[in-house]
PDB file of N, CA and C in Angstrom:
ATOM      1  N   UNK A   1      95.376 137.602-152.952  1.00  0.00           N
ATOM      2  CA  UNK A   1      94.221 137.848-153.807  1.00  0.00           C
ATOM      3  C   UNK A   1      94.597 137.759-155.286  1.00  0.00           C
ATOM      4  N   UNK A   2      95.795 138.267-155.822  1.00  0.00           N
ATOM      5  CA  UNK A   2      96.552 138.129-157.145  1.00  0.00           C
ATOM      6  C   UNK A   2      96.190 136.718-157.250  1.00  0.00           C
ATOM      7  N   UNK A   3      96.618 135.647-156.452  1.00  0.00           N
ATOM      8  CA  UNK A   3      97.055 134.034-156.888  1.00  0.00           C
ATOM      9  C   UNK A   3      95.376 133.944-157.111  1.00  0.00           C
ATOM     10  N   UNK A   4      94.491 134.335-156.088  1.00  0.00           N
ATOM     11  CA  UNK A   4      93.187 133.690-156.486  1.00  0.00           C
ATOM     12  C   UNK A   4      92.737 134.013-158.231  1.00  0.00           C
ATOM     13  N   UNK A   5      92.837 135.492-158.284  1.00  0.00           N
ATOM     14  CA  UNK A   5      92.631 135.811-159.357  1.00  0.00           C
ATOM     15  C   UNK A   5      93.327 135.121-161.177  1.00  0.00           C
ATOM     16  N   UNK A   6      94.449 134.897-160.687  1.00  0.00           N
ATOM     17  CA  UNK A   6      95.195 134.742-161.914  1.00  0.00           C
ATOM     18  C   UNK A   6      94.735 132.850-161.991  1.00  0.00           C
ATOM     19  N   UNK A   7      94.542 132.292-160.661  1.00  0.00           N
ATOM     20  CA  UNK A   7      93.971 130.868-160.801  1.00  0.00           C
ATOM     21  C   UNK A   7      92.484 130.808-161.532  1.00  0.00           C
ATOM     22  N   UNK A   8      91.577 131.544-161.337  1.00  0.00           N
ATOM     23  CA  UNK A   8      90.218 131.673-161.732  1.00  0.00           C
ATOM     24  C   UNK A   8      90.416 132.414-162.911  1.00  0.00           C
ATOM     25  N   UNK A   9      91.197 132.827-163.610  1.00  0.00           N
ATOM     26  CA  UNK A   9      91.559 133.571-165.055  1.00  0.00           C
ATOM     27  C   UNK A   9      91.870 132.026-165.948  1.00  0.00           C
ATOM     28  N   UNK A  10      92.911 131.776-165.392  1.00  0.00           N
ATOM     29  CA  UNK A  10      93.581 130.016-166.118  1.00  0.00           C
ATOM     30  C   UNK A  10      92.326 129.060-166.423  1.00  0.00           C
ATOM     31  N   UNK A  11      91.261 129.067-165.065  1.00  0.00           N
ATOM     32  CA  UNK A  11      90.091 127.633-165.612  1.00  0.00           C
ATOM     33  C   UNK A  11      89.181 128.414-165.859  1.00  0.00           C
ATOM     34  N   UNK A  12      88.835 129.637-166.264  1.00  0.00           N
ATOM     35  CA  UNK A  12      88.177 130.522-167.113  1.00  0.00           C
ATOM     36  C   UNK A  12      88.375 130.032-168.786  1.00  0.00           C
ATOM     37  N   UNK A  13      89.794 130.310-168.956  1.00  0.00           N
ATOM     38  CA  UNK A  13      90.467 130.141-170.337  1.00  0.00           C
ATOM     39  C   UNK A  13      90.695 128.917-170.697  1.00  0.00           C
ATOM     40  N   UNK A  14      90.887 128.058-169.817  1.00  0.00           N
ATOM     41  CA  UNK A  14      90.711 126.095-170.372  1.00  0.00           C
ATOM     42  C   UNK A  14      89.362 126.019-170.636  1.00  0.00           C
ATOM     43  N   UNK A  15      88.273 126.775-169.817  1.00  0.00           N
ATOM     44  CA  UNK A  15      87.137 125.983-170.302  1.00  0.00           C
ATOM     45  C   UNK A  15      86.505 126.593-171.782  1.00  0.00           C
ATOM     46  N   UNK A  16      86.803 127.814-171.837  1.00  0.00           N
ATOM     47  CA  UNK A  16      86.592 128.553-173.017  1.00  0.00           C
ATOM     48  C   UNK A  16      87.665 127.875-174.383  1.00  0.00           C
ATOM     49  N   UNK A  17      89.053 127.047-174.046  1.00  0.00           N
ATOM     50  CA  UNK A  17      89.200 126.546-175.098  1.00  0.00           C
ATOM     51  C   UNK A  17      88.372 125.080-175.147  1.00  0.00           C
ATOM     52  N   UNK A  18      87.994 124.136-173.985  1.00  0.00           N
ATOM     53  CA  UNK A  18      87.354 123.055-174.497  1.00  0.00           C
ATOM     54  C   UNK A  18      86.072 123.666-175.167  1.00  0.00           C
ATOM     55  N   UNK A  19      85.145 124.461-174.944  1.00  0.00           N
ATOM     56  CA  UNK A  19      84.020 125.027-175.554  1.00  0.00           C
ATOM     57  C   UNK A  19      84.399 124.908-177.006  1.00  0.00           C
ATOM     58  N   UNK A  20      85.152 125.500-177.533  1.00  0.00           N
ATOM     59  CA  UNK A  20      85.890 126.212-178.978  1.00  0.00           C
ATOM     60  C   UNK A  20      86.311 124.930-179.691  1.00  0.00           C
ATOM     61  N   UNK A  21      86.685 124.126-178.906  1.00  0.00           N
ATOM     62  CA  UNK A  21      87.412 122.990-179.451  1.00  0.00           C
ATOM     63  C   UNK A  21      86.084 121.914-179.968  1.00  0.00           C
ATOM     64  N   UNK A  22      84.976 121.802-178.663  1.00  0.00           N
ATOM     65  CA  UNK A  22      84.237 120.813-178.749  1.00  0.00           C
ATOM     66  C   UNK A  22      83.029 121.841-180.098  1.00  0.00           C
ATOM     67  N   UNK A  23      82.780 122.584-180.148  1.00  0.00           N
ATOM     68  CA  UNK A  23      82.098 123.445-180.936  1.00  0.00           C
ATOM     69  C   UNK A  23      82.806 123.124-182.744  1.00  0.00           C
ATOM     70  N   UNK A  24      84.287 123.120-182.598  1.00  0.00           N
ATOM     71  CA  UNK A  24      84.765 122.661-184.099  1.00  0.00           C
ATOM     72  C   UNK A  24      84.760 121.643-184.068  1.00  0.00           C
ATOM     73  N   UNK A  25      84.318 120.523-183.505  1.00  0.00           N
ATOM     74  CA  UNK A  25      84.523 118.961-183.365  1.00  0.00           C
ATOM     75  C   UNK A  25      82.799 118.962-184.105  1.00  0.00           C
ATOM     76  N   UNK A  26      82.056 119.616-183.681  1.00  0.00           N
ATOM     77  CA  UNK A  26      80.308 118.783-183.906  1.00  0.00           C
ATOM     78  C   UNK A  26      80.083 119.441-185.886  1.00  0.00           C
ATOM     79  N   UNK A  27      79.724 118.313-186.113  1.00  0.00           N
ATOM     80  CA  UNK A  27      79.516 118.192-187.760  1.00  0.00           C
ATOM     81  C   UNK A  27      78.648 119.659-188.753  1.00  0.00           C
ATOM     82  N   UNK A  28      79.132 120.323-189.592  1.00  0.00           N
ATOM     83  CA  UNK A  28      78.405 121.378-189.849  1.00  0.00           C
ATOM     84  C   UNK A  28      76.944 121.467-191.208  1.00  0.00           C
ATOM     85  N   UNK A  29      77.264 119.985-190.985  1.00  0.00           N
ATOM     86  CA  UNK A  29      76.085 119.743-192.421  1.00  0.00           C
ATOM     87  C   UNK A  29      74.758 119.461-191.919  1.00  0.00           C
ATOM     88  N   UNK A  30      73.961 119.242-192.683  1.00  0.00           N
ATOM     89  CA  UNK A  30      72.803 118.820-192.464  1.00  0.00           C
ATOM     90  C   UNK A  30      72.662 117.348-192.959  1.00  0.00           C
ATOM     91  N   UNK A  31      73.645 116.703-193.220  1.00  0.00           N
ATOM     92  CA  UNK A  31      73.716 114.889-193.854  1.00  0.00           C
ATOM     93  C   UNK A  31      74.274 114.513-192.580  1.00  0.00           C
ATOM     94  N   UNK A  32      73.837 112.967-192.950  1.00  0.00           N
ATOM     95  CA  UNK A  32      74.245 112.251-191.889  1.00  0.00           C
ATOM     96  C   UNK A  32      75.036 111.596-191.761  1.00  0.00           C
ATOM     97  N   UNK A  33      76.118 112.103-190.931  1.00  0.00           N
ATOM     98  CA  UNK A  33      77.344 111.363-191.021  1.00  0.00           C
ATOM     99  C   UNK A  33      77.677 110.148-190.812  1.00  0.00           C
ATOM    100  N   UNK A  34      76.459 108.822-190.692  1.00  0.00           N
ATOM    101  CA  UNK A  34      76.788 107.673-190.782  1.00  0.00           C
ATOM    102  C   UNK A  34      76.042 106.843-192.122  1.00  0.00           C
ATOM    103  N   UNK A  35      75.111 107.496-192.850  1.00  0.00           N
ATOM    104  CA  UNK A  35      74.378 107.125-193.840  1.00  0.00           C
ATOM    105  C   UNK A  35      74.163 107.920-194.860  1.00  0.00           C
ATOM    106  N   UNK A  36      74.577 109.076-194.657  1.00  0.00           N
ATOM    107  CA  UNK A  36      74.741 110.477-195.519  1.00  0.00           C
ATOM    108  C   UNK A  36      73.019 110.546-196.085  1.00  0.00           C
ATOM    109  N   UNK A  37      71.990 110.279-195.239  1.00  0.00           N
ATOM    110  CA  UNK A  37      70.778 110.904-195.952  1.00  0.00           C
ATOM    111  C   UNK A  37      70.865 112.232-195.231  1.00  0.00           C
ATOM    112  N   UNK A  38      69.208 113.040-195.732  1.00  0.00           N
ATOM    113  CA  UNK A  38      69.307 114.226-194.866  1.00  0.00           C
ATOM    114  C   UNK A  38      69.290 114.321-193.274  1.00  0.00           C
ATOM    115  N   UNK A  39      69.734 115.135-192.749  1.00  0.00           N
ATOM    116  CA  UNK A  39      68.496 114.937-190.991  1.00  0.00           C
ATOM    117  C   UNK A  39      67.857 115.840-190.854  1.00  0.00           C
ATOM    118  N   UNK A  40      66.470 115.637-190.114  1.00  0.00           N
ATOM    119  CA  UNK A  40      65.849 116.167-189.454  1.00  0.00           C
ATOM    120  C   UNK A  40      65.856 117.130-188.455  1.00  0.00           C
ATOM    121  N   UNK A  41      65.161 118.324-188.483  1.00  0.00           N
ATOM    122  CA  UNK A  41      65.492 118.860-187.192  1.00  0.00           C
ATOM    123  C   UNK A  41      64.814 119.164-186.121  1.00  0.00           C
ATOM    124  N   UNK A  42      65.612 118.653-184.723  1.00  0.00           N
ATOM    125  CA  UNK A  42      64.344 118.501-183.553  1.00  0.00           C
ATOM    126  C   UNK A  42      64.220 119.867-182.889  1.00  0.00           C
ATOM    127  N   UNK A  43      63.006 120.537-183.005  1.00  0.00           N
ATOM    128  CA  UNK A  43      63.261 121.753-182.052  1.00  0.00           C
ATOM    129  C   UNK A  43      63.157 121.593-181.172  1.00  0.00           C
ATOM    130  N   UNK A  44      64.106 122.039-180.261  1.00  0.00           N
ATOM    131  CA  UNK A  44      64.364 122.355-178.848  1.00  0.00           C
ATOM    132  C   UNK A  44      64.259 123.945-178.336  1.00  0.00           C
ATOM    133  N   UNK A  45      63.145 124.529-177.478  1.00  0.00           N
ATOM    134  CA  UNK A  45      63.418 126.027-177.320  1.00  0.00           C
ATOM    135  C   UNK A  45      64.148 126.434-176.480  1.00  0.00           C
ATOM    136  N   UNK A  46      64.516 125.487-175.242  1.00  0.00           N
ATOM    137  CA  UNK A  46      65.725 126.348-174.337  1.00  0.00           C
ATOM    138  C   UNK A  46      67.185 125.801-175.166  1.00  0.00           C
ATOM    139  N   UNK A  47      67.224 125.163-175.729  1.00  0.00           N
ATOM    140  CA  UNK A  47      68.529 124.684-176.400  1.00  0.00           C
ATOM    141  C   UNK A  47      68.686 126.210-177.424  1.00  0.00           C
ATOM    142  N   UNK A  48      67.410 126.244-178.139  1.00  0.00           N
ATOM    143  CA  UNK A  48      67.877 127.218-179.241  1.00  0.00           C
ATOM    144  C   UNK A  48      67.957 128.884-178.204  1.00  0.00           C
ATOM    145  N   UNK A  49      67.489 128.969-176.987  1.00  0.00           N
ATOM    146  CA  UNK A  49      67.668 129.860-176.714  1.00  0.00           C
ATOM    147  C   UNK A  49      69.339 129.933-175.676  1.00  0.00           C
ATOM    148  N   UNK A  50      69.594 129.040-175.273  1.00  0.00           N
ATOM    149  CA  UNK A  50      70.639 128.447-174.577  1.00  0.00           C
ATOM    150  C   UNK A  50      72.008 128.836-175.328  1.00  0.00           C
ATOM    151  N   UNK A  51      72.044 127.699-176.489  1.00  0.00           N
ATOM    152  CA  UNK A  51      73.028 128.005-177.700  1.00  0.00           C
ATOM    153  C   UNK A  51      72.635 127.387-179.118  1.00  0.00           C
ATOM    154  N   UNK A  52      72.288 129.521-179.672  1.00  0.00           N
ATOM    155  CA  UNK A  52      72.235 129.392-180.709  1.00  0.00           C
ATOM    156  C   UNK A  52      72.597 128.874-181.994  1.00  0.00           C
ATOM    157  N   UNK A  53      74.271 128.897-182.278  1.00  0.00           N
ATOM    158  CA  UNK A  53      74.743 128.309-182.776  1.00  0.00           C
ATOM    159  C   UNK A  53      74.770 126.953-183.246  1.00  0.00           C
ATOM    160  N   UNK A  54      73.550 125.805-182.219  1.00  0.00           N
ATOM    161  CA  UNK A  54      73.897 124.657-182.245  1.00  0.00           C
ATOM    162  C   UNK A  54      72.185 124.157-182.474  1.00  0.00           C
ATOM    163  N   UNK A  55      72.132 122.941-182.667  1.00  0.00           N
ATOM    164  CA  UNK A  55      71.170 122.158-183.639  1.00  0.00           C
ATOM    165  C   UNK A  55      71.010 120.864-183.221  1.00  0.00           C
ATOM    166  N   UNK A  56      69.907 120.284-182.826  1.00  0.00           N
ATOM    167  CA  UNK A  56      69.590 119.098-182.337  1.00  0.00           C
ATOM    168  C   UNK A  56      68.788 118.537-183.847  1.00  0.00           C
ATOM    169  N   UNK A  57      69.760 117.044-184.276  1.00  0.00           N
ATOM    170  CA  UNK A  57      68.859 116.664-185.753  1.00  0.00           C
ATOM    171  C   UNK A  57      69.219 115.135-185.306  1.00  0.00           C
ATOM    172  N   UNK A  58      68.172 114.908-185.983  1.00  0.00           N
ATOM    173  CA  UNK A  58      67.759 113.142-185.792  1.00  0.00           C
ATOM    174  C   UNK A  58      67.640 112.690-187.651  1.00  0.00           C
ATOM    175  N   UNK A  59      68.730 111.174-187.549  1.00  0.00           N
ATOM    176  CA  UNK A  59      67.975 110.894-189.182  1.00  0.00           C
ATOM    177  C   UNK A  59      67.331 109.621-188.979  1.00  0.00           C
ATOM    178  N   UNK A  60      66.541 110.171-190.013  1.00  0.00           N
ATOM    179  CA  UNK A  60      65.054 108.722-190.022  1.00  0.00           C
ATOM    180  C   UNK A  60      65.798 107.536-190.759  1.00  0.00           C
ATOM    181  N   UNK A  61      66.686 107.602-191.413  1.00  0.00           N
ATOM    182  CA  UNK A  61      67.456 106.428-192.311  1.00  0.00           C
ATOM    183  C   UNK A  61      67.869 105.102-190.964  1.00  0.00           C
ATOM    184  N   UNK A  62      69.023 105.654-190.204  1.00  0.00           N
ATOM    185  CA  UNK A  62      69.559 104.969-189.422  1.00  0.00           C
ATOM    186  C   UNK A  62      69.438 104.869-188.053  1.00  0.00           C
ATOM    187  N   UNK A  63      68.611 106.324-187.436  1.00  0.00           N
ATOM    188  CA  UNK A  63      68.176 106.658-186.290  1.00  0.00           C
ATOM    189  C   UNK A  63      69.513 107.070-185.548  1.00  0.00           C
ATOM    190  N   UNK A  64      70.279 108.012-186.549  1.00  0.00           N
ATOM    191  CA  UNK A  64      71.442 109.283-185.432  1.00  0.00           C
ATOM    192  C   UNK A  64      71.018 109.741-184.934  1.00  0.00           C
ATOM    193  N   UNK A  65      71.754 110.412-184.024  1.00  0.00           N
ATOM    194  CA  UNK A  65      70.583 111.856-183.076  1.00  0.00           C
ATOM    195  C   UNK A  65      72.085 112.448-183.015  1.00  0.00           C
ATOM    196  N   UNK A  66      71.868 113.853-182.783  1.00  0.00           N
ATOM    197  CA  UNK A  66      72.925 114.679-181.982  1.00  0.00           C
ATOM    198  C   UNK A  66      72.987 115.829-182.493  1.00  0.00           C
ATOM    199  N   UNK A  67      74.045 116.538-181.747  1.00  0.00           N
ATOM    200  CA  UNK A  67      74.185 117.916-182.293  1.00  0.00           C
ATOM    201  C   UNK A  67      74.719 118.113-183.571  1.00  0.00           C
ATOM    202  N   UNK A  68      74.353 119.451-184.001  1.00  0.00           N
ATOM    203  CA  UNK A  68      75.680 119.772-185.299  1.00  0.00           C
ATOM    204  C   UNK A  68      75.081 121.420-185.629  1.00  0.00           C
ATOM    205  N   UNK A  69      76.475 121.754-185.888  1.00  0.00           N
ATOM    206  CA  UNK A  69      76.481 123.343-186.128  1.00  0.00           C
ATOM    207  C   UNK A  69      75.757 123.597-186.865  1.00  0.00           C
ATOM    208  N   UNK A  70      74.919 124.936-186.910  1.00  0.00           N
ATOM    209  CA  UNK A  70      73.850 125.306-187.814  1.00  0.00           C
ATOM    210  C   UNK A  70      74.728 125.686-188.803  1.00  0.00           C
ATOM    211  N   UNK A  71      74.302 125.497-189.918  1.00  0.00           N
ATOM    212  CA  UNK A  71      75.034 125.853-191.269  1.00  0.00           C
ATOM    213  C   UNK A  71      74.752 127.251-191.775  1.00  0.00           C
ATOM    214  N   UNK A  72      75.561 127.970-192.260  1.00  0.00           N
ATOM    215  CA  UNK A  72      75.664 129.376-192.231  1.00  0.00           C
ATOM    216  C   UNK A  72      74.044 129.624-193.267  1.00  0.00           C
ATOM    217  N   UNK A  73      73.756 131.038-192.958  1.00  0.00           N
ATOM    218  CA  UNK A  73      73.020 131.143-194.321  1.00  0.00           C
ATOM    219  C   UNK A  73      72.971 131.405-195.666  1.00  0.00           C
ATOM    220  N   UNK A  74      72.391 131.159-196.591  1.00  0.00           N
ATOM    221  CA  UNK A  74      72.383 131.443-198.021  1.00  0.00           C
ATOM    222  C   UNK A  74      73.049 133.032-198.314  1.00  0.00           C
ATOM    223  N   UNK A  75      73.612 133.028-199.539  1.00  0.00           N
ATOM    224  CA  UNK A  75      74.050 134.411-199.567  1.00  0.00           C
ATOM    225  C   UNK A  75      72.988 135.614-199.703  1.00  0.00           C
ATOM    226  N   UNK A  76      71.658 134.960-200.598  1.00  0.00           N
ATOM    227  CA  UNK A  76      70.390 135.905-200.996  1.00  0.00           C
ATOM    228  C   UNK A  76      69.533 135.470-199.273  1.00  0.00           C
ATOM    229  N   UNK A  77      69.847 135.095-198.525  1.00  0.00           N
ATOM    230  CA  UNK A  77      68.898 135.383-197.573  1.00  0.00           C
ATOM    231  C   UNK A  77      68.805 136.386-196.781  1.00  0.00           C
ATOM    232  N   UNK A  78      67.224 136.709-196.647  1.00  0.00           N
ATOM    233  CA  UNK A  78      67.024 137.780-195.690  1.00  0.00           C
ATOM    234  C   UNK A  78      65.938 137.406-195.160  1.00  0.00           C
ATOM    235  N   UNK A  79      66.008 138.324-193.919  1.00  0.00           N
ATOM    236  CA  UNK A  79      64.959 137.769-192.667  1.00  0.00           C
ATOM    237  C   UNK A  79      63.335 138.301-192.892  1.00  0.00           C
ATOM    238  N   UNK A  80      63.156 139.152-193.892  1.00  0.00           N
ATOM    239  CA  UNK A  80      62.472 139.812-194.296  1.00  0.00           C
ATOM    240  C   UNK A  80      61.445 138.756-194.856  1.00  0.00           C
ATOM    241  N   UNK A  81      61.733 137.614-195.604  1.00  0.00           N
ATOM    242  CA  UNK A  81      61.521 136.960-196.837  1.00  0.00           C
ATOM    243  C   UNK A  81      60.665 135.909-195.906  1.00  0.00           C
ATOM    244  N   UNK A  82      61.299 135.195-194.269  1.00  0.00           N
ATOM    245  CA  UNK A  82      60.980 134.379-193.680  1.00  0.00           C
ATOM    246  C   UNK A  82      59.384 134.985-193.381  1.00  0.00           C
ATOM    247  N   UNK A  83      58.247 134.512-193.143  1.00  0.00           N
ATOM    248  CA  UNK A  83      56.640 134.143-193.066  1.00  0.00           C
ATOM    249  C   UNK A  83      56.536 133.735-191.523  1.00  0.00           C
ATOM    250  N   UNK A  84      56.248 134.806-190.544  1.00  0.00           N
ATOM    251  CA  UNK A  84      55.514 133.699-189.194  1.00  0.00           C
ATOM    252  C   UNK A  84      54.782 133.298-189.345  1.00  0.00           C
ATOM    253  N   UNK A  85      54.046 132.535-188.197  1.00  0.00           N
ATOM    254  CA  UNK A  85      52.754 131.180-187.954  1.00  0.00           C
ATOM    255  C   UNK A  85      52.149 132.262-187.753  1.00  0.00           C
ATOM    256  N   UNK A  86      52.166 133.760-187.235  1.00  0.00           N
ATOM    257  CA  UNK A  86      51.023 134.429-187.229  1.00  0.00           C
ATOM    258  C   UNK A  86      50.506 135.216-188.454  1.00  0.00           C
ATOM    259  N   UNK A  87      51.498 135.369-189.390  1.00  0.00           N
ATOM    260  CA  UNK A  87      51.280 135.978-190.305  1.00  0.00           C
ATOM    261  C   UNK A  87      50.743 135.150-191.650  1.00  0.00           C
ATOM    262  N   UNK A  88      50.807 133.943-191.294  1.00  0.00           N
ATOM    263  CA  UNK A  88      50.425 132.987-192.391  1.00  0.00           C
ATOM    264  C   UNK A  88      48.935 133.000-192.126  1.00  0.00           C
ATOM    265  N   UNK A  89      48.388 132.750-191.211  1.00  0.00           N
ATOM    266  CA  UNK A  89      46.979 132.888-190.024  1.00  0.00           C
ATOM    267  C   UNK A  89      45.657 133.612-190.685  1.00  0.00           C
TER     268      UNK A  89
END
Protein backbone atom coordinates (compact mmCIF):
# COMPACT_ATOMS: atom_id res chain seq x y z
CA UNK A 1 0.00 0.00 0.00
CA UNK A 2 3.21 2.39 0.79
CA UNK A 3 4.41 1.71 -3.11
CA UNK A 4 0.79 2.58 -4.27
CA UNK A 5 0.82 5.61 -2.30
CA UNK A 6 4.26 7.10 -2.79
CA UNK A 7 3.54 6.20 -6.84
CA UNK A 8 0.24 8.37 -6.84
CA UNK A 9 2.21 11.18 -4.69
CA UNK A 10 5.15 11.28 -7.73
CA UNK A 11 2.25 11.79 -10.80
CA UNK A 12 0.41 14.03 -8.37
CA UNK A 13 3.68 16.29 -8.24
CA UNK A 14 4.74 15.97 -12.14
CA UNK A 15 1.45 17.08 -13.01
CA UNK A 16 1.35 19.98 -10.60
CA UNK A 17 4.85 20.95 -12.00
CA UNK A 18 3.65 20.76 -15.81
CA UNK A 19 0.55 22.99 -14.58
CA UNK A 20 3.18 25.67 -13.01
CA UNK A 21 5.39 25.40 -15.83
CA UNK A 22 2.68 25.64 -18.64
CA UNK A 23 0.92 28.58 -16.51
CA UNK A 24 4.60 30.63 -16.69
CA UNK A 25 4.87 29.77 -20.36
CA UNK A 26 1.21 31.66 -21.43
CA UNK A 27 1.91 35.51 -22.15
CA UNK A 28 0.95 38.06 -19.27
CA UNK A 29 0.01 41.14 -21.34
CA UNK A 30 -2.80 42.20 -22.94
CA UNK A 31 -0.70 42.94 -26.58
CA UNK A 32 -0.35 40.74 -29.06
CA UNK A 33 2.39 38.84 -29.27
CA UNK A 34 2.54 38.55 -33.00
CA UNK A 35 1.46 42.19 -34.03
CA UNK A 36 1.69 43.88 -30.67
CA UNK A 37 -1.89 45.63 -31.09
CA UNK A 38 -4.28 45.31 -28.16
CA UNK A 39 -6.48 41.98 -27.66
CA UNK A 40 -9.68 41.49 -27.03
CA UNK A 41 -11.31 39.66 -24.48
CA UNK A 42 -13.53 36.59 -25.09
CA UNK A 43 -15.68 35.76 -22.15
CA UNK A 44 -15.87 32.42 -21.35
CA UNK A 45 -18.00 31.54 -17.97
CA UNK A 46 -16.95 27.99 -17.18
CA UNK A 47 -13.34 28.89 -18.20
CA UNK A 48 -13.49 31.95 -15.85
CA UNK A 49 -15.07 29.82 -13.32
CA UNK A 50 -12.77 26.73 -14.09
CA UNK A 51 -9.43 28.85 -13.99
CA UNK A 52 -9.43 32.03 -12.79
CA UNK A 53 -6.20 33.08 -13.31
CA UNK A 54 -6.43 32.61 -17.06
CA UNK A 55 -7.96 34.66 -20.07
CA UNK A 56 -9.23 33.75 -23.40
CA UNK A 57 -8.26 37.05 -25.92
CA UNK A 58 -8.55 37.21 -29.59
CA UNK A 59 -6.75 40.18 -31.73
CA UNK A 60 -8.72 41.79 -34.47
CA UNK A 61 -5.28 43.00 -36.19
CA UNK A 62 -4.02 39.48 -37.18
CA UNK A 63 -6.69 37.11 -35.84
CA UNK A 64 -4.51 35.39 -32.59
CA UNK A 65 -6.61 33.63 -30.27
CA UNK A 66 -5.40 32.02 -27.02
CA UNK A 67 -4.79 32.11 -23.58
CA UNK A 68 -2.77 34.57 -21.44
CA UNK A 69 -2.47 35.32 -17.77
CA UNK A 70 -4.72 37.91 -16.40
CA UNK A 71 -2.57 40.81 -15.60
CA UNK A 72 -2.38 41.74 -12.02
CA UNK A 73 -4.46 44.70 -10.84
CA UNK A 74 -3.86 48.42 -10.67
CA UNK A 75 -2.40 49.52 -7.40
CA UNK A 76 -5.58 52.18 -6.71
CA UNK A 77 -8.01 49.41 -7.56
CA UNK A 78 -10.85 48.42 -5.62
CA UNK A 79 -13.77 46.26 -6.09
CA UNK A 80 -15.91 48.75 -4.61
CA UNK A 81 -15.36 51.27 -7.59
CA UNK A 82 -16.40 48.30 -10.24
CA UNK A 83 -20.55 49.14 -11.40
CA UNK A 84 -22.80 45.84 -12.09
CA UNK A 85 -25.25 45.42 -15.14
CA UNK A 86 -27.74 45.53 -12.34
CA UNK A 87 -26.78 48.44 -10.75
CA UNK A 88 -26.26 50.49 -13.85
CA UNK A 89 -30.21 49.40 -14.69
Amino acid sequence: MLIVAVLFATVLFRFAIVLAVVYRILPATRICPHCANDLTLIRHPILRRLIPPVEHRWCIGCGWNGLVRRPPRPPGFSQSRVISRAARS
